[in-house]
Protein backbone atom coordinates (compact mmCIF):
# COMPACT_ATOMS: atom_id res chain seq x y z
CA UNK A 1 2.87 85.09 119.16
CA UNK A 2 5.08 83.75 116.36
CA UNK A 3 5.08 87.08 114.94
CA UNK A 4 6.90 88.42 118.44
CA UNK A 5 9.04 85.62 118.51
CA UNK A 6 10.20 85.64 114.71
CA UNK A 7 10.53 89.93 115.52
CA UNK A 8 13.30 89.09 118.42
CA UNK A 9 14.70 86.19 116.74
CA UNK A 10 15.61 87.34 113.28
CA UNK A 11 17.49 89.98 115.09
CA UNK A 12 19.10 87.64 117.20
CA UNK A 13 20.48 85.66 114.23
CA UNK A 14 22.10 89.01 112.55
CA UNK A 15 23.82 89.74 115.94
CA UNK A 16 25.03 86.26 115.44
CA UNK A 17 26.33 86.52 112.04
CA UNK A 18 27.99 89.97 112.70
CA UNK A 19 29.66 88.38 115.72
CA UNK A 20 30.70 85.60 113.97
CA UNK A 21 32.26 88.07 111.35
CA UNK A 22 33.49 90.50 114.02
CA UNK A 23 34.99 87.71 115.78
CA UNK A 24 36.67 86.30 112.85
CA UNK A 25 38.52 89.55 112.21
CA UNK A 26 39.58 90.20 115.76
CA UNK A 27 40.90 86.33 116.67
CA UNK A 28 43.69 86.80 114.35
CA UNK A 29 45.95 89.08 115.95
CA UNK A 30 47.19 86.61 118.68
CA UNK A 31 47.57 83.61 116.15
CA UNK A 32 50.35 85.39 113.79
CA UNK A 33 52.83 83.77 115.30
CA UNK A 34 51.68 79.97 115.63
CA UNK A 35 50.26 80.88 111.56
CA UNK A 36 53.44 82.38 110.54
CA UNK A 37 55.40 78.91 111.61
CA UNK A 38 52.63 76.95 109.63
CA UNK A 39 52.84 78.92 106.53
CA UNK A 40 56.90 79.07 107.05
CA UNK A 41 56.77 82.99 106.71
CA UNK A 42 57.81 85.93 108.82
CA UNK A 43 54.69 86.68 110.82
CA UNK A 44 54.47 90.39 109.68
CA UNK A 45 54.02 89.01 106.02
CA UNK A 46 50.31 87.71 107.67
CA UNK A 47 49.52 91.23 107.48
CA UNK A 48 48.22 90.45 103.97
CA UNK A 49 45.56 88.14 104.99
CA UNK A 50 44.09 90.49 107.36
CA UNK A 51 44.44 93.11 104.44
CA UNK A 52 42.97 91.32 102.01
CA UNK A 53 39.30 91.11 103.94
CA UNK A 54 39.17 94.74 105.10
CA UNK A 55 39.84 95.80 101.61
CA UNK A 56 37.52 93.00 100.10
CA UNK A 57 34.71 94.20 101.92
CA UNK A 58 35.42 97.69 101.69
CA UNK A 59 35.22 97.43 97.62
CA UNK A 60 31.84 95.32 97.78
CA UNK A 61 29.84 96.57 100.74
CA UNK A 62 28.32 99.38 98.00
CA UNK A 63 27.08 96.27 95.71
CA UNK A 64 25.51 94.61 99.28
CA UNK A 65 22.17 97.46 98.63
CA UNK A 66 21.58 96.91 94.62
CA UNK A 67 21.91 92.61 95.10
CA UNK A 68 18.93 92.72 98.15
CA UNK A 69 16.70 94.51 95.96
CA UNK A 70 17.83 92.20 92.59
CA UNK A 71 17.46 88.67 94.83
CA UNK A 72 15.83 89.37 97.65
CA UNK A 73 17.42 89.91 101.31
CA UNK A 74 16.90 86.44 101.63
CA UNK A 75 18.76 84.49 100.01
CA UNK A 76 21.15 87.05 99.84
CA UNK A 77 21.72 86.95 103.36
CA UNK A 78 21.11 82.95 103.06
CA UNK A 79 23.94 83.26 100.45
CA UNK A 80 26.51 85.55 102.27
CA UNK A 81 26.87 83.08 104.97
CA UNK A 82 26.86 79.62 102.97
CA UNK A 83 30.09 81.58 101.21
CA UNK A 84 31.45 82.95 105.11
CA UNK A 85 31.25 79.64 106.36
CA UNK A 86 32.84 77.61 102.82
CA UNK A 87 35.71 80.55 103.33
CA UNK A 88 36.49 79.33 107.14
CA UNK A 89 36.76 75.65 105.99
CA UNK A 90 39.15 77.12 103.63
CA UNK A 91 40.86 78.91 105.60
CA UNK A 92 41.45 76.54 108.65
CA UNK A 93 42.61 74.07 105.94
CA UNK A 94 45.01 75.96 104.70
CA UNK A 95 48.86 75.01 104.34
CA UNK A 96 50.24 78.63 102.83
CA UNK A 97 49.90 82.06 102.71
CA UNK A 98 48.85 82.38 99.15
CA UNK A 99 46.02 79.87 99.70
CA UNK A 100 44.85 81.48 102.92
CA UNK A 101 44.76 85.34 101.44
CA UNK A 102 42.49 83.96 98.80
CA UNK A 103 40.34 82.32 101.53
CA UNK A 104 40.29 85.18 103.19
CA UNK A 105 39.33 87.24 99.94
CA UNK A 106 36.30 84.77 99.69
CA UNK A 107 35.17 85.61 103.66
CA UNK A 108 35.26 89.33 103.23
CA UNK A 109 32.58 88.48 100.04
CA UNK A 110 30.31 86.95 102.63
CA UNK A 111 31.09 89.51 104.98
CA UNK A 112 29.86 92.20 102.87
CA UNK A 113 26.72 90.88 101.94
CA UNK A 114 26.04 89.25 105.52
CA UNK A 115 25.72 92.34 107.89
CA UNK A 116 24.72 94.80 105.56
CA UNK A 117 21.77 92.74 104.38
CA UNK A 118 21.34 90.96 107.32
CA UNK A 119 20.73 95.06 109.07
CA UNK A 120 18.51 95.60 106.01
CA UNK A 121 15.79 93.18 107.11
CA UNK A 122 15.82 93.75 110.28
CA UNK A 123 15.48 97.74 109.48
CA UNK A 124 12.24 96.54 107.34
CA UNK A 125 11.00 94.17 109.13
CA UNK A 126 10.84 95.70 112.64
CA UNK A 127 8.22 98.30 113.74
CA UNK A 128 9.41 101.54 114.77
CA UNK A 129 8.26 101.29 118.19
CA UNK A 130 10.82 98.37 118.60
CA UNK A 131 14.03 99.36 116.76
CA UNK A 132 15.77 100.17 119.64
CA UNK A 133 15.49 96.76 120.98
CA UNK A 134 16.41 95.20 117.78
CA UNK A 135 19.57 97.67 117.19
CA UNK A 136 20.81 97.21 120.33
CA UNK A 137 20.73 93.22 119.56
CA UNK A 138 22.90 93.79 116.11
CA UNK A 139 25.44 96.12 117.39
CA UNK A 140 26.48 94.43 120.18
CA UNK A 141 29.04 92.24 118.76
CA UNK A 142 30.89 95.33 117.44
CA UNK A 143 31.35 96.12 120.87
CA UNK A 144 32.17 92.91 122.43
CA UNK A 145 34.33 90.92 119.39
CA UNK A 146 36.92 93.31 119.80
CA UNK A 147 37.24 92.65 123.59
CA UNK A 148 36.52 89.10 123.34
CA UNK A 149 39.11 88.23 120.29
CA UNK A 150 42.43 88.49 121.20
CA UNK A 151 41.54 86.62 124.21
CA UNK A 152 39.81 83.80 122.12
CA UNK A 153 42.49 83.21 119.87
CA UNK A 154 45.00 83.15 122.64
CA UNK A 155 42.91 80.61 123.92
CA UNK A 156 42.31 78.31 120.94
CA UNK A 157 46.02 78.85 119.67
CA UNK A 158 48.08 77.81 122.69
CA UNK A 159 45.53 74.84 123.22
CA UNK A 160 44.20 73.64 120.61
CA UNK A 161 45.29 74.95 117.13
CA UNK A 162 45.08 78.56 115.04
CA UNK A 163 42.81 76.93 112.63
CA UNK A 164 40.00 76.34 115.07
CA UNK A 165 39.99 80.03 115.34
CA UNK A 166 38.79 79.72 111.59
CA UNK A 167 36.61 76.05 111.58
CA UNK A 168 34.66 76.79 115.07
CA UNK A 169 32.61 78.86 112.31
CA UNK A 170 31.50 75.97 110.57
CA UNK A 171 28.56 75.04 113.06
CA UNK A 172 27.58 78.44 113.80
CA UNK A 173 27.52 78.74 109.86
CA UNK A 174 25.22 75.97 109.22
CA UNK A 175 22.69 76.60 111.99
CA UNK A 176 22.79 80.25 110.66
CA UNK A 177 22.06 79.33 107.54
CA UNK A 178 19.22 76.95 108.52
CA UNK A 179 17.31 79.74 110.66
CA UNK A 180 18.21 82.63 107.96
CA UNK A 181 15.78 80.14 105.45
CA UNK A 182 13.22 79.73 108.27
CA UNK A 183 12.70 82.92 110.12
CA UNK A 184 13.42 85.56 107.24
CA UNK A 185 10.29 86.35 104.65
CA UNK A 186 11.16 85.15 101.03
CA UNK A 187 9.52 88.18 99.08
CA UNK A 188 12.12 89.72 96.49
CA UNK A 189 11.32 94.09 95.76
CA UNK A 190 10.93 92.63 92.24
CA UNK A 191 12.99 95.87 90.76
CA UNK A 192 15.33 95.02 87.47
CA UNK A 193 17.04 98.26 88.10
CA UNK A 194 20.29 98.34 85.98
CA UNK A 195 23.78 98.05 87.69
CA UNK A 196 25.52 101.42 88.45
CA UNK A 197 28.76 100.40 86.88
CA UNK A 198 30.55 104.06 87.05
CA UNK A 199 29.17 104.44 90.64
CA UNK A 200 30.45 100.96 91.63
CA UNK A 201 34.04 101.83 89.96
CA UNK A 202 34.64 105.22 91.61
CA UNK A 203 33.23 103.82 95.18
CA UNK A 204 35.18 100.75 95.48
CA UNK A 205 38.47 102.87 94.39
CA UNK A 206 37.41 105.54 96.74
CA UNK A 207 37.00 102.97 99.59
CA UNK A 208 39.82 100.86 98.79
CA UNK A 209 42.46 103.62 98.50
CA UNK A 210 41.23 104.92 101.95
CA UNK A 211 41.40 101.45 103.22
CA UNK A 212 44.52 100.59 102.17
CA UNK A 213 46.24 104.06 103.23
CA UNK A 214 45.15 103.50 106.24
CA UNK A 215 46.45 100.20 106.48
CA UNK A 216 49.70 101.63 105.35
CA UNK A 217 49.75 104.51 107.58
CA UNK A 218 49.90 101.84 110.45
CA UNK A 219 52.79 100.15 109.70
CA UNK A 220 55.87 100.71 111.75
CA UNK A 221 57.91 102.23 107.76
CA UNK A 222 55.33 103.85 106.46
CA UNK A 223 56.25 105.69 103.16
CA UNK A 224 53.91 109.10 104.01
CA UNK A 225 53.84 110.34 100.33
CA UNK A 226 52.65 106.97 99.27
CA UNK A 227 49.64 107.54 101.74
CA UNK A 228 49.04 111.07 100.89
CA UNK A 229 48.99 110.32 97.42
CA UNK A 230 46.29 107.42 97.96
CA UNK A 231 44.30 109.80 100.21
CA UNK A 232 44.37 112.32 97.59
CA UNK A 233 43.50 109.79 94.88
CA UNK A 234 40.59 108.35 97.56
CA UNK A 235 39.20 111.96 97.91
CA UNK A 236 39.05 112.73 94.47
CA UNK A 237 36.99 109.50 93.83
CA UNK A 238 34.79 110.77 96.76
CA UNK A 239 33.91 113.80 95.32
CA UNK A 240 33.05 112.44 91.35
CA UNK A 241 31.14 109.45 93.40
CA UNK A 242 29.00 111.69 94.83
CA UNK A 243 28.57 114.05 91.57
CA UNK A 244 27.64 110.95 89.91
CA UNK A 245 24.85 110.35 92.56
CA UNK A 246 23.33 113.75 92.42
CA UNK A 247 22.56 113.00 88.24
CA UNK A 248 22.60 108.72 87.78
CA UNK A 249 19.22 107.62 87.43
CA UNK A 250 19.83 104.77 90.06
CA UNK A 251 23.42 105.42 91.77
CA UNK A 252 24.78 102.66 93.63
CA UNK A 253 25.60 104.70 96.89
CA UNK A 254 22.66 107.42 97.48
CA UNK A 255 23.22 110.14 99.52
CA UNK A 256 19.60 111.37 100.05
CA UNK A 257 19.78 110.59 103.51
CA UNK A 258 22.45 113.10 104.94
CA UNK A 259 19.54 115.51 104.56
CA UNK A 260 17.70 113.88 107.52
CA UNK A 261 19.13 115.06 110.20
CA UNK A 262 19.07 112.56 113.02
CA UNK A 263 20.67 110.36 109.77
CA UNK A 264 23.11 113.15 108.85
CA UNK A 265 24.73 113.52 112.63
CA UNK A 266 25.36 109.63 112.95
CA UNK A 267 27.42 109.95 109.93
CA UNK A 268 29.31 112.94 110.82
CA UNK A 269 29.45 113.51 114.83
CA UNK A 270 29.07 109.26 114.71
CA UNK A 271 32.02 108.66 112.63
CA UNK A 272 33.94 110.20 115.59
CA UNK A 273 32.76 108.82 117.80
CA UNK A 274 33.24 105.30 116.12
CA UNK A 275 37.18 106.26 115.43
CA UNK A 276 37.54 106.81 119.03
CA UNK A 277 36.25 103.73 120.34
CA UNK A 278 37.95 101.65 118.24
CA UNK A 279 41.28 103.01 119.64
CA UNK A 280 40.23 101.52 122.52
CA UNK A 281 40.74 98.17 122.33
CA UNK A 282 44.17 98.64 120.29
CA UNK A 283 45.92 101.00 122.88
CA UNK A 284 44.73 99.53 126.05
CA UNK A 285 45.94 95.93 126.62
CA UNK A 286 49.61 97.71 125.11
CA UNK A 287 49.49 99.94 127.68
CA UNK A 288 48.67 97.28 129.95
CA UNK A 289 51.54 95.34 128.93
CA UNK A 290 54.24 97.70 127.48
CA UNK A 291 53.30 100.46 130.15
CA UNK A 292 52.83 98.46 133.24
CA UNK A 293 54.82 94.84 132.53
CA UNK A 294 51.85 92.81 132.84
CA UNK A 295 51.32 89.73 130.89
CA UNK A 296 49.05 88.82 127.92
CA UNK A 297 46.66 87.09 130.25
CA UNK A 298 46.83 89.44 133.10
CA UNK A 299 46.20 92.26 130.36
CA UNK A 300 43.58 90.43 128.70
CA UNK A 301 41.32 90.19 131.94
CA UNK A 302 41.78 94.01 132.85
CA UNK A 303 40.24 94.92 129.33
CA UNK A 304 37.28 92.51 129.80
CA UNK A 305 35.96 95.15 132.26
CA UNK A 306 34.85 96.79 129.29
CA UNK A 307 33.07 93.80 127.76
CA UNK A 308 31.05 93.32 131.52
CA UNK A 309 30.20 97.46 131.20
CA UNK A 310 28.31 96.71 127.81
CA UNK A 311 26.86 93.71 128.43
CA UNK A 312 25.62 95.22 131.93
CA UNK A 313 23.83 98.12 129.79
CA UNK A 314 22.14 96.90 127.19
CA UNK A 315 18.96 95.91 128.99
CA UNK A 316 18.23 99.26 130.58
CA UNK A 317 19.09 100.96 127.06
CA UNK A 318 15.45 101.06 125.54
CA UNK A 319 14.46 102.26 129.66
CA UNK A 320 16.45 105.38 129.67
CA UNK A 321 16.00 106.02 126.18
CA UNK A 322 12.13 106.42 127.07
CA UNK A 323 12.88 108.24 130.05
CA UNK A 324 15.47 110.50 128.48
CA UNK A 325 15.60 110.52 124.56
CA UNK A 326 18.01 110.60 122.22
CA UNK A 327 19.70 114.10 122.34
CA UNK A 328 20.26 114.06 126.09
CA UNK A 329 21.32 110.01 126.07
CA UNK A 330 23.62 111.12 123.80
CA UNK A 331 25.23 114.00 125.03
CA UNK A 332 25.76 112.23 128.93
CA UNK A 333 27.07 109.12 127.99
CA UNK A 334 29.08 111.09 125.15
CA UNK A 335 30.55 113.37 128.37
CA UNK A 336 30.94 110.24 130.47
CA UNK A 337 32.65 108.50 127.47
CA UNK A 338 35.39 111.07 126.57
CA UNK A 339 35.92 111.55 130.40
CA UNK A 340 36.63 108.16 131.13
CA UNK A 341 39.21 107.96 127.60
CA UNK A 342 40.80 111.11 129.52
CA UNK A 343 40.67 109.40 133.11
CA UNK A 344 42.81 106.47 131.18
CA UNK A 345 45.72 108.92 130.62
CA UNK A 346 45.74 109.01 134.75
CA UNK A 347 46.75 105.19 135.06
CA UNK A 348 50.02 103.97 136.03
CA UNK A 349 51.08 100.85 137.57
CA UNK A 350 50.50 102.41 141.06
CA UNK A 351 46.89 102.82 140.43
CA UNK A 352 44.29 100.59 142.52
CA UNK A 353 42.81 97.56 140.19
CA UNK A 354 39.76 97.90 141.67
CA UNK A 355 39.97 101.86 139.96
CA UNK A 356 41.13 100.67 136.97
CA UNK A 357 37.97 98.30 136.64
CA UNK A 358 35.59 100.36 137.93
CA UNK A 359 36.67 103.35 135.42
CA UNK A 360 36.52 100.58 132.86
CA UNK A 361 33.22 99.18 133.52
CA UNK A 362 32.23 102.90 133.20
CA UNK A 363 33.79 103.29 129.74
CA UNK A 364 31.82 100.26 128.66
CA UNK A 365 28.49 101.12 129.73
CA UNK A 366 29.02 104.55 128.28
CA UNK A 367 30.18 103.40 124.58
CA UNK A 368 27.37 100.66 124.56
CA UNK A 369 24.70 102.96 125.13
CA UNK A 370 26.23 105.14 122.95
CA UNK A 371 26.81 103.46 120.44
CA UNK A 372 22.93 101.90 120.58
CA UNK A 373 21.87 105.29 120.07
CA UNK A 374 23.83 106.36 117.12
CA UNK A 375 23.06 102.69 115.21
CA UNK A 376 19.59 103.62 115.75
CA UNK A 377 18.53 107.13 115.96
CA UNK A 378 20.47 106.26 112.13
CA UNK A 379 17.38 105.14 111.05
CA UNK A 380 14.88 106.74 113.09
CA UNK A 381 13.59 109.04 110.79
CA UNK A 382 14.88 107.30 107.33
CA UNK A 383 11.21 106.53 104.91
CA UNK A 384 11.34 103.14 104.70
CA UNK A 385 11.86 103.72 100.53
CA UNK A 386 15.25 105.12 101.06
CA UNK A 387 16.22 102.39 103.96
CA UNK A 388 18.14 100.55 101.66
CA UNK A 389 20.24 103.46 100.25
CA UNK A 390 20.51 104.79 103.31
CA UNK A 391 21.63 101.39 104.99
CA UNK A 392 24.18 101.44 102.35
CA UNK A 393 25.77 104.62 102.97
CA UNK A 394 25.95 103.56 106.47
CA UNK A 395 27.45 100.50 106.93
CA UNK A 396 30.23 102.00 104.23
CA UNK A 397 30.78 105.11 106.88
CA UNK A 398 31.10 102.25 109.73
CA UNK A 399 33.55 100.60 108.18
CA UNK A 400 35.64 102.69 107.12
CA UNK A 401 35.40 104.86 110.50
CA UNK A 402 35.99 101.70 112.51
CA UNK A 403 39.46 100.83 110.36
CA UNK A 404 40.32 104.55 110.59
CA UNK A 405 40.09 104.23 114.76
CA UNK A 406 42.62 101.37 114.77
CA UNK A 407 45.15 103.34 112.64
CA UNK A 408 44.06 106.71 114.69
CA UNK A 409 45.15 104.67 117.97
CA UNK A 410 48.79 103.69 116.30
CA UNK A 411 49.40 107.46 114.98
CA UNK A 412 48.20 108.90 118.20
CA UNK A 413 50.99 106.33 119.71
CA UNK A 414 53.76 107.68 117.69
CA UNK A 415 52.71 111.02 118.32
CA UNK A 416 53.28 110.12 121.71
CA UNK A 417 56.69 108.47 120.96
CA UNK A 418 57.54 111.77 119.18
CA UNK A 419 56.55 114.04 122.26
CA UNK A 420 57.52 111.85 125.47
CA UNK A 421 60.10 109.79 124.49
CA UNK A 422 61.38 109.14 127.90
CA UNK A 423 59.34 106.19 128.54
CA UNK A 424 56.50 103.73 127.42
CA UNK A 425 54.11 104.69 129.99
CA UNK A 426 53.78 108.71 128.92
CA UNK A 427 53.03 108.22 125.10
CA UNK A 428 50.05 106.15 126.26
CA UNK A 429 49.15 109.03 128.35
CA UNK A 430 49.28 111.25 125.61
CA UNK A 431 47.56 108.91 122.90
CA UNK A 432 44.64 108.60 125.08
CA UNK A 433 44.65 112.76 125.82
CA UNK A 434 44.66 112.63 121.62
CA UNK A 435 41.56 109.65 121.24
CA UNK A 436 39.59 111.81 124.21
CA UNK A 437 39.98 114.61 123.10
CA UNK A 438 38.28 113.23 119.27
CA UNK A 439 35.57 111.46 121.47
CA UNK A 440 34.64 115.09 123.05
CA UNK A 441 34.82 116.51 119.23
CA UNK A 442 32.15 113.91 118.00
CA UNK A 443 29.56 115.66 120.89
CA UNK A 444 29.40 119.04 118.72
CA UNK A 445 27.33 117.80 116.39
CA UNK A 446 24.92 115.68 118.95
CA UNK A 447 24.25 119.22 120.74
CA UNK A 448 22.41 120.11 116.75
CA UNK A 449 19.74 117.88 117.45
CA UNK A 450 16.09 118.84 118.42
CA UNK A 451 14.90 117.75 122.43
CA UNK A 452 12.02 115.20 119.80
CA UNK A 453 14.73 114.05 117.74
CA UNK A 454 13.62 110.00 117.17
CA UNK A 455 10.75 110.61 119.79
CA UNK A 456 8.92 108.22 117.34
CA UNK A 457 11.62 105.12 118.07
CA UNK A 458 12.47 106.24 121.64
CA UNK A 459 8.82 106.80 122.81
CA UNK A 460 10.34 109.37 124.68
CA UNK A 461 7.66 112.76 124.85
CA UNK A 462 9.69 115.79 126.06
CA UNK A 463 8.68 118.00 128.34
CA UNK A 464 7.17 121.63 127.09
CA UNK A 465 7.07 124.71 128.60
């Protein structure tokens, strides 16, 4: 019995974390201004704080692999949120900007050890039969945060202050911490395998050019030679990364895993699918608000029809995976995903609310059961030697394919500007033709996989002839 409930709960305290670390980097956005007056800065100069985590974790998520095997996932994981929640403190405390982009340096550290690891043991320590159940637990916050932050911070900004946004994290931190040393197993792999130092230099440039071209490339002046130069510079780092992989010894990043195929088409055809969604989010409640005059609030609760659509699926998802398997889950609600991005271009402010929520409900269920399928059918058919590596390579591809959908939503916004410039409302229309039209791309490689793809995980048996 304590077996089942540590095999739920452990789970359970990941989701937390990562929604505690989703949250974190989604609360922001509506506090600029109210920070911006604290610090006595121009609220754009903020941007650097919000920089400096995405780029700190995208330069030490590779090193997140190599220190659970070293320590132990653990007190790793143990570790990475004792340093989160010490970063908050900092952070709420915080009287200028320098002080509070160092703070924020110190979160992404904890970040990038917390859900990387904290996905590692629940990967090892979950049978096969249940990994849907336990997926869907841990990637539910990266649904809902994004939904839920800009609301949140609203919230604790206009009545309360922006650094609760920051020191609400300090109980949630501590209790964390207490059931990460309780529930998870202490056992270290025991391995003394040497540091890939080449492998972590060429990865963290390679992920912190992208990064930070992409956080260029969404700036209202963008210099577009500066980002095609970092692009360049990021691909070439790419491609003597993974050279380096195919003849170190023990490479930091392994790529043995895009040979499995259920592995190799959430990377590729997932990545997609990942930009898209996270588009979302960043086009909507403009749209909302540019597009149709609403307010902030009135916005706000239109887009939380999304956040009731994935909440609403997640306990049928392991029923319909069973009933249905992976491949045809995953081409429906892909269909039924892309449709309803397309179905967005349709609104105007004449459109029925009740339409607008239902179609939005829709979208929510879709991308929650979608994206339950993609974190798991990930590891479906990984050996549970290469989980680590390929947990690695993973959570790298998520994060960099979630910051590449925000950025993907602003360009597909200008490119609206650029081709309907005679109001707000039509380069909305047009961004969300451009994000559906990327969700509908990320099917092609779904319709690759066999009918018993992750039959194992699913317990789905297809029907022969």
């Amino acid at each position: 019995m304590r077996d089942r409930r540590t095999s739920l709960a452990v789970p359970l305290l990941v989701a937390g974390a990562y929604f505690m670390e989703m949250l974190d980097g989604t609360v922001i956005a509506t506090a600029l201004p109210s920070m911006a007056e604290t610090f006595e800065v121009p609220a754009v100069d903020l941007n650097v704080g919000m920089s400096a985590y995405l780029l700190t974790l995208a330069v030490l998520i590779p090193v997140s692999g190599w220190i659970a095997d070293r320590f132990g996932p653990r007190q790793t994981f143990a570790t990475a949120v004792a340093i989160f929640t010490v970063a908050s403190i900092f952070c709420g405390l915080s009287d200028d900007l320098t002080t509070f982009t160092a703070s924020r340096v110190l979160q992404g550290v904890g970040g990038a050890l917390m859900v990387p690891v904290g996905r590692l043991v629940v990967l090892r320590h979950t049978d096969r039969g249940d990994l849907v159940r336990a997926i869907a637990l841990i990637t539910w916050p990266g649904l809902v945060a994004p939904i839920l932050g800009p609301p949140v911070g609203g919230f604790l900004t206009t009545f309360a202050s922006w650094r609760w946004i920051f020191l609400l994290n300090v109980p949630l931190g501590l209790i964390a911490l207490v059931l990460a040393l309780r529930l998870i197993r202490g056992e270290a792999e025991d391995r003394r395998t040497p540091f890939d130092w080449p492998g972590f230099a060429l990865s963290g440039f390679a992920c912190l050019a992208l990064m930070y071209s992409v956080e260029l490339a969404a700036r209202p002046h963008v210099s577009w030679s500066l980002v095609a130069t970092l692009l360049g510079a990021s691909l070439l780092a790419g491609w003597a990364m993974v050279r380096h992989a195919r003849r170190a010894a023990h490479p930091l990043v392994r790529f043995d895993a895009l040979s499995i195929r259920t592995f190799a088409v959430t990377i590729w055809g997932g990545s997609a699918f990942r930009m898209a969604i996270s588009a979302i989010p960043f086009l909507m409640p403009l749209m909302f608000q540019l597009g149709f005059g609403l307010d902030a609030y009135q916005a706000g609760l239109l887009v939380l029809a999304i956040f009731a659509g994935n909440l609403a699926m997640k306990p049928g998802t392991t029923a319909v995976l069973r009933r249905f398997g992976f491949r045809s889950t995953m081409i429906v609600t892909g269909l039924v995903n892309a449709a309803t991005i397309f179905a967005y271009a349709l609104f105007t402010p004449d459109t029925p609310v009740a339409l607008i929520v239902v179609l939005l409900f829709i979208g929510g269920m879709s991308r929650s059961m979608q994206f339950t399928c993609v974190n798991t059918l990930a590891f479906a058919d990984v050996p549970a030697a290469g989980m680590n590596g390929a947990n690695t390579l993973f959570t790298i591809v998520q994060q960099i394919s979630i910051g590449l959908g925000i950025t993907l939503g602003a360009v597909a916004l200008r490119l609206g500007e650029a081709l309907a410039p005679a109001g707000d409302l039509a380069r909305f229309h047009l961004a969300f033709l451009v994000i559906g039209a990327i969700a509908l791309m990320a099917l092609i490689d779904t319709l690759t996989l066999a009918a018993r793809a992750g039959t194992e995980v699913s317990g789905h048996t297809p029907r022969t002839k």
